[in-house]
C-alpha atoms as a PDB file:
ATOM      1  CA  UNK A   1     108.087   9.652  22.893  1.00  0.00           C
ATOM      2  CA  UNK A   2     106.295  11.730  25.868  1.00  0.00           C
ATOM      3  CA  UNK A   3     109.334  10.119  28.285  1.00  0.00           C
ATOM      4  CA  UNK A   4     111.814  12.366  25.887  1.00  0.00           C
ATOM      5  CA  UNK A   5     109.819  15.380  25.626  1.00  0.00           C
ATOM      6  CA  UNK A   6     109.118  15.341  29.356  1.00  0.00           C
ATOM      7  CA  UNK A   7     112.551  15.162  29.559  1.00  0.00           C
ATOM      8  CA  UNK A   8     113.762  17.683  27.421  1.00  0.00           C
ATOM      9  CA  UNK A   9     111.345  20.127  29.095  1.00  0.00           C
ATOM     10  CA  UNK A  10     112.702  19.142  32.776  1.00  0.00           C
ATOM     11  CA  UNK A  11     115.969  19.736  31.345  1.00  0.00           C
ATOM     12  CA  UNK A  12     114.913  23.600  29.970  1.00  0.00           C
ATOM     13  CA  UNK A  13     113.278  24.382  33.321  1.00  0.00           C
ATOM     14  CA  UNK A  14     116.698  23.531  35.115  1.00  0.00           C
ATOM     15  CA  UNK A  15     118.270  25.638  33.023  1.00  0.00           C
ATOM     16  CA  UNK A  16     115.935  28.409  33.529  1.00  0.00           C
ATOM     17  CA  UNK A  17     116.155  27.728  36.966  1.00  0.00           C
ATOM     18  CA  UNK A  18     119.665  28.255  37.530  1.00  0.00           C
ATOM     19  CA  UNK A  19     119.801  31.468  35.051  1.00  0.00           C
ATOM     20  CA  UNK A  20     117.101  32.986  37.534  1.00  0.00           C
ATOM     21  CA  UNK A  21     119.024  32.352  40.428  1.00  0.00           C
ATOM     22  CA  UNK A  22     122.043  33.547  38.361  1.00  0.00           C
ATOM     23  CA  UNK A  23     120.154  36.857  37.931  1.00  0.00           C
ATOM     24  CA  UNK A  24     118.941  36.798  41.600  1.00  0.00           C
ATOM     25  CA  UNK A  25     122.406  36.836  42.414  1.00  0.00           C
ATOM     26  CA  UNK A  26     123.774  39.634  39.916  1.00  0.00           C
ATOM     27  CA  UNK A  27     120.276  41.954  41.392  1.00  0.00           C
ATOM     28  CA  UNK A  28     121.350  41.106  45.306  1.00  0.00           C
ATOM     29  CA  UNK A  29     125.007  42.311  43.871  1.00  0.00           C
ATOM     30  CA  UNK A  30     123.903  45.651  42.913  1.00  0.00           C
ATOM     31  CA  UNK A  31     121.144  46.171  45.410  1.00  0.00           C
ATOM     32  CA  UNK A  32     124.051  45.785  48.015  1.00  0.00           C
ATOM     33  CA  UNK A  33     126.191  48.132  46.113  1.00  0.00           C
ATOM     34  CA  UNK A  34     123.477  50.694  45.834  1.00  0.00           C
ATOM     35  CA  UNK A  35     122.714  50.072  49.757  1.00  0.00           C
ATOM     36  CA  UNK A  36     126.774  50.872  50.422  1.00  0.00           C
ATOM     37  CA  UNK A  37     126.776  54.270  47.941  1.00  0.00           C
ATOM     38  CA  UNK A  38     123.402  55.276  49.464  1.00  0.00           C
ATOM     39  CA  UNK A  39     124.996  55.279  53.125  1.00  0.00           C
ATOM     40  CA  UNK A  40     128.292  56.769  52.169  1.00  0.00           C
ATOM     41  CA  UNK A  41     126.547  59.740  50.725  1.00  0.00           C
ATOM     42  CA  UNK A  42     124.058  59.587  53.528  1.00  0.00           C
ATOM     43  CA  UNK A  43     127.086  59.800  56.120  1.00  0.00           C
ATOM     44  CA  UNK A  44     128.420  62.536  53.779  1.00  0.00           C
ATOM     45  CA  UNK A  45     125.150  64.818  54.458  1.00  0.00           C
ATOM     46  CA  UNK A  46     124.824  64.264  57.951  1.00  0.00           C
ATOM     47  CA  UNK A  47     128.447  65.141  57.998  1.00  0.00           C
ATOM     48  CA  UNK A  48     128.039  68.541  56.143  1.00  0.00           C
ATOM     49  CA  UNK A  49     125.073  69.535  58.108  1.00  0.00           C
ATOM     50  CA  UNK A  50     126.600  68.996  61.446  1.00  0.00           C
ATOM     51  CA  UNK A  51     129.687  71.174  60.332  1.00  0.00           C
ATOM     52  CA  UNK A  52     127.832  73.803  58.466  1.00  0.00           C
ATOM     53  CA  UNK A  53     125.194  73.953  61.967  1.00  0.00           C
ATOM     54  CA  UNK A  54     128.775  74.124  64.123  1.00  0.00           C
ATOM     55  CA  UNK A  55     130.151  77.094  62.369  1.00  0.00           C
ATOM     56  CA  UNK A  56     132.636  74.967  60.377  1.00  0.00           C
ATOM     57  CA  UNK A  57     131.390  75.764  57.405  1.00  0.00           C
ATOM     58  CA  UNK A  58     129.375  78.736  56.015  1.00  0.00           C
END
């Protein structure tokens, strides 16, 4: 009996295993996207402030 429970519990921590790295890899997904928006807008800024400090814009 212990050889089927052991089993059944290696079996559950597999498949919490590969959920985890399942959700690992959704969180790296949206950190990346967040890292790509956060740059854009950065470049955006530094855009805006170089034209509004050369006259371009007032």
């Amino acid at each position: 009996m212990p050889v089927l429970v052991y089993g059944a519990l290696a079996l559950v921590g597999l498949a919490g295993v590969g959920w985890a790295a399942k959700e690992t890899g959704e969180a790296a997904d949206s950190l990346t996207r967040l890292t790509k928006w956060g740059v854009v807008a950065g470049g955006l800024y530094v855009g805006y402030r170089a034209a509004k400090t050369g006259g371009l814009l007032k």
